[in-house]
Protein backbone atom coordinates (compact mmCIF):
# COMPACT_ATOMS: atom_id res chain seq x y z
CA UNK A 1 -13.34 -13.05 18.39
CA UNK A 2 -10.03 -15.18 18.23
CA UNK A 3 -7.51 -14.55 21.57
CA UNK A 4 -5.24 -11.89 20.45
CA UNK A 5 -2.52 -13.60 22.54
CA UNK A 6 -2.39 -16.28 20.40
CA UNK A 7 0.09 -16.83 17.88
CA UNK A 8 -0.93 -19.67 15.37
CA UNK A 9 1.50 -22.82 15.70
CA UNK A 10 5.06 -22.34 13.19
CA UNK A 11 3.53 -24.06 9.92
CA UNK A 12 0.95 -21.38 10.33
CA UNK A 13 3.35 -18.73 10.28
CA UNK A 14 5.31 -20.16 7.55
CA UNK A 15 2.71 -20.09 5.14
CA UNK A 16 1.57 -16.96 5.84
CA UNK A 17 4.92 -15.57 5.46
CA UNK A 18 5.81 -17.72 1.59
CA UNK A 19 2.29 -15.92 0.72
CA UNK A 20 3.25 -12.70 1.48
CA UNK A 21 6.40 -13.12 -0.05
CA UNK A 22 5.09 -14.76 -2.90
CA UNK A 23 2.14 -11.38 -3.20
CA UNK A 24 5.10 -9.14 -3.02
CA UNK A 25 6.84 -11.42 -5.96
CA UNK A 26 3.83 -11.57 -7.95
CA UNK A 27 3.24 -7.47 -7.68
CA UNK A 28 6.80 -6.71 -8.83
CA UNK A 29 6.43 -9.29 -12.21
CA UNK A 30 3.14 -7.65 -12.21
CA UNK A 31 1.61 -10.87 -12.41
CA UNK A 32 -1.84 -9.84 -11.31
CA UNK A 33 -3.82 -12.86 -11.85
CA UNK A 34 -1.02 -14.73 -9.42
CA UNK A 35 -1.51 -11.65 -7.07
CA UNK A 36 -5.27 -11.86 -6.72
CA UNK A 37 -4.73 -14.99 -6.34
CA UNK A 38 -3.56 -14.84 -2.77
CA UNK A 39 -7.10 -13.21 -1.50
CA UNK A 40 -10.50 -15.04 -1.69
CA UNK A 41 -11.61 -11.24 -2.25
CA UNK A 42 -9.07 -8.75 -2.62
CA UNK A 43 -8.87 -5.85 -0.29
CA UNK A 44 -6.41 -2.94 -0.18
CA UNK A 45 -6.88 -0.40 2.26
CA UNK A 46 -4.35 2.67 1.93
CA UNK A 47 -4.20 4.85 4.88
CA UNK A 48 -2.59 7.90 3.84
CA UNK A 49 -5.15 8.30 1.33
CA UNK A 50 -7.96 7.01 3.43
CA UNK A 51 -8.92 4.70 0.21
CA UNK A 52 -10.30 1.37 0.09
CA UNK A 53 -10.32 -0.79 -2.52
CA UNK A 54 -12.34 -3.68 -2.75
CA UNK A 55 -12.73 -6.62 -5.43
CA UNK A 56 -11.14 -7.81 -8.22
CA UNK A 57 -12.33 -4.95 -10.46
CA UNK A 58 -11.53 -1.98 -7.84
CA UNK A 59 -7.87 -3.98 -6.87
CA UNK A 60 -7.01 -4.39 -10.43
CA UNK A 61 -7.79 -0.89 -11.35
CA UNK A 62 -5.18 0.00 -8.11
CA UNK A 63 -2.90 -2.35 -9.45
CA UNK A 64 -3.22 0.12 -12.71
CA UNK A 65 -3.36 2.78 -11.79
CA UNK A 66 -0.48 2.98 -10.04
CA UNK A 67 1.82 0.99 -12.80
CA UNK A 68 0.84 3.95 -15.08
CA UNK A 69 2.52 6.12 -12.40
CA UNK A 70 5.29 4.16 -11.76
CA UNK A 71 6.08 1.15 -14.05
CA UNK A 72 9.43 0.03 -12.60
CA UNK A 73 7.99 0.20 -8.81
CA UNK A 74 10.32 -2.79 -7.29
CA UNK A 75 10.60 -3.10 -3.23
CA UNK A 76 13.11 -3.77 -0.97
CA UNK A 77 11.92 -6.00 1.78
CA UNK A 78 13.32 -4.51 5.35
CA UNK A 79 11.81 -6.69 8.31
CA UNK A 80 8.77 -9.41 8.33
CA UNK A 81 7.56 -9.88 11.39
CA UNK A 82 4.52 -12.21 12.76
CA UNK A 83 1.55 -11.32 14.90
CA UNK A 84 -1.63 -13.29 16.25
CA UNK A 85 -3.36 -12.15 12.81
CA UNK A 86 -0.79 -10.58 10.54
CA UNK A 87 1.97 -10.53 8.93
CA UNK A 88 4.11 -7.20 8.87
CA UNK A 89 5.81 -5.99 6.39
CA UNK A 90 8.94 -3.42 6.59
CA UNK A 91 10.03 -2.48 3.04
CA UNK A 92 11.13 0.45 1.00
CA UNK A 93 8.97 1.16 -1.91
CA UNK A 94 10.47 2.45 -5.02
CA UNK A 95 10.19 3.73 -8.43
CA UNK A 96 10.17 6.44 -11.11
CA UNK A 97 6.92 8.73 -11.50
CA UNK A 98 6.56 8.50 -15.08
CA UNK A 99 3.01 8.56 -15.70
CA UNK A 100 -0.01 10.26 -13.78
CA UNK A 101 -0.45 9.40 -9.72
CA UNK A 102 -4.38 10.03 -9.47
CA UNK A 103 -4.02 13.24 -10.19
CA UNK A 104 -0.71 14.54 -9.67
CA UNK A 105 1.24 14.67 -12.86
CA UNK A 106 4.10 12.83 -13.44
CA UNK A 107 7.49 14.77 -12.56
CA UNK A 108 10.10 11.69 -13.89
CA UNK A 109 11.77 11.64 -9.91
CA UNK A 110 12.64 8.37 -8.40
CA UNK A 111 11.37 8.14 -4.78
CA UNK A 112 12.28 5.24 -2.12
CA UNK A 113 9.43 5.65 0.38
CA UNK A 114 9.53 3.36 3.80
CA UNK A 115 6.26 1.91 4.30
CA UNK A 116 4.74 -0.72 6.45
CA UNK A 117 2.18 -3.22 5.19
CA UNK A 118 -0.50 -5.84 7.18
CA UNK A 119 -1.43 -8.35 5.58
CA UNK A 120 -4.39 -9.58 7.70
CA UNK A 121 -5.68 -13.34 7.90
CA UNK A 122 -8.84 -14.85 9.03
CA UNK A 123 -9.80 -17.61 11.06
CA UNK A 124 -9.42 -19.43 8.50
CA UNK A 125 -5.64 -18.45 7.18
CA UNK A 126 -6.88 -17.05 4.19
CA UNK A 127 -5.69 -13.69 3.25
CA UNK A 128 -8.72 -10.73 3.70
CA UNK A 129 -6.57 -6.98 4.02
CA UNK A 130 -3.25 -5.83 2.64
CA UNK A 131 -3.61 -2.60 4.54
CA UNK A 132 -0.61 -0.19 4.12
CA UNK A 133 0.89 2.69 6.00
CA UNK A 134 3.39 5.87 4.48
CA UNK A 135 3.75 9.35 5.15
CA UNK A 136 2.54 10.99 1.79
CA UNK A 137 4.84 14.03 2.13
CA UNK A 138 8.26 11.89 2.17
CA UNK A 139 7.16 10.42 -1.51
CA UNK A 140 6.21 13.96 -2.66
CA UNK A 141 8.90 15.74 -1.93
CA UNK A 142 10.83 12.92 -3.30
CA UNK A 143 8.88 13.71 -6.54
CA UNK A 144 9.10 17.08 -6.54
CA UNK A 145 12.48 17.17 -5.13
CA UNK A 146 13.71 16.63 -8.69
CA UNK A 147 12.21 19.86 -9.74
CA UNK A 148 14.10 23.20 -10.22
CA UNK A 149 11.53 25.36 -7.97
CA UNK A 150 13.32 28.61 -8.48
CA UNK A 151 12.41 27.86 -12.21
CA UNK A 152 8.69 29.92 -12.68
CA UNK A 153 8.28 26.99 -15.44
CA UNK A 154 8.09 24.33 -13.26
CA UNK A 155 5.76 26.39 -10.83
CA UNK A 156 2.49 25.25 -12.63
CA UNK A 157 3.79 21.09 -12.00
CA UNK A 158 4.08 21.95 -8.75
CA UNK A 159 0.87 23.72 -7.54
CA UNK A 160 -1.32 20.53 -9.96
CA UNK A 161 1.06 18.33 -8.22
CA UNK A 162 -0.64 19.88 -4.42
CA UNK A 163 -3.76 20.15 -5.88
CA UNK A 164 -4.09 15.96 -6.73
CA UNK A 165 -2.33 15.28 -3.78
CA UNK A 166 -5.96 17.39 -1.97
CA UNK A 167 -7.86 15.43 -4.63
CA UNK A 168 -6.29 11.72 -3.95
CA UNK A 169 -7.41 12.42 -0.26
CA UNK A 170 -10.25 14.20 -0.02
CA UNK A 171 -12.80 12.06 0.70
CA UNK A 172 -11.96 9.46 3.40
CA UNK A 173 -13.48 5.88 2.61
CA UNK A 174 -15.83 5.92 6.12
CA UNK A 175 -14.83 2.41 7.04
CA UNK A 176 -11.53 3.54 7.58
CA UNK A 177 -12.28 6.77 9.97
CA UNK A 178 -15.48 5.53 11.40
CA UNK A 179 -13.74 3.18 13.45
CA UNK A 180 -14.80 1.44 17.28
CA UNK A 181 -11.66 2.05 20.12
CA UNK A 182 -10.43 -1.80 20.21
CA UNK A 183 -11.57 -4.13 23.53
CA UNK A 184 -8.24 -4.48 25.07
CA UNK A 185 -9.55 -6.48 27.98
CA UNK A 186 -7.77 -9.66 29.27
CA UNK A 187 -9.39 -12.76 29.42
């Protein structure tokens, strides 16, 4: 297990950093191939959702899946910051729910959701997690938000709209909850 004390010399860091930047490039032209092309084996792990998604197949699907929902998702990069394994990512998420999220059905809002992204490196600098952090209920209510909800019409969006958010989440991938308390000794 490497020393988590130590930060990889500045050429290390700089590289890390143009691939991140590059990934969040590549996601926005929706480049995919140049994406996937940043992992050996591409791994997202989403923890609001408790989802994992591993390999090309399961990433592009992702990648899909949630271009469907939101076609013009862009990002607005916030901090970057460096640690002994990572690079962390600040940014503001954004786009307009026009298609089906899992599901909850589209609703045509715009959200800006802050989230915080880890993109995790080997020994070997080569890129093995993008694992991402949000709180669920600031994008929905950004998507529902947009909805009159004293209109009985747009009751029926609403409760499917609960219902896939319970679906999307439902059952927890176990290698994200089954999890060992981290060795925090000092050597």
């Amino acid at each position: 297990m490497p020393d988590r004390f130590a930060v990889p010399p500045t050429e290390v860091l700089h590289a890390r950093e143009q691939l991140v930047l590059d990934h969040f490039h590549d996601e926005v032209r929706q480049d995919w191939n140049d994406v996937l092309a940043t992992f050996p084996h591409p791994h997202y792990e989403i923890i609001p959702t408790l989802t994992v998604h591993d390999g090309d197949a399961a990433v592009r699907d992702y990648y899909h899946d949630t271009r469907v929902a939101f076609p013009d998702q862009d990002h607005e990069i916030i901090a970057l910051r460096h640690s002994a394994d990572a690079v962390i990512v600040e940014f503001w998420l954004l786009g307009t729910h026009s298609g089906p999220l899992g599901a909850i059905p589209p609703t045509g809002s715009k959200h800006r959701t802050r989230m915080t992204a880890y993109f995790v490196f080997d020994d070997n600098e080569n890129l093995i997690a993008e694992r991402i952090y949000f709180d669920t209920l600031t994008m929905l209510r950004q998507l529902l938000g947009g909805l009159n909800l004293r209109d009985p019409r747009n009751w029926p969006l609403v409760i499917r709209a609960l219902r896939g958010l319970l679906a999307m989440s439902s059952t927890p991938n176990p290698t994200l909850v089954e999890t060992l308390p981290a060795d925090l000794t000092h050597r």
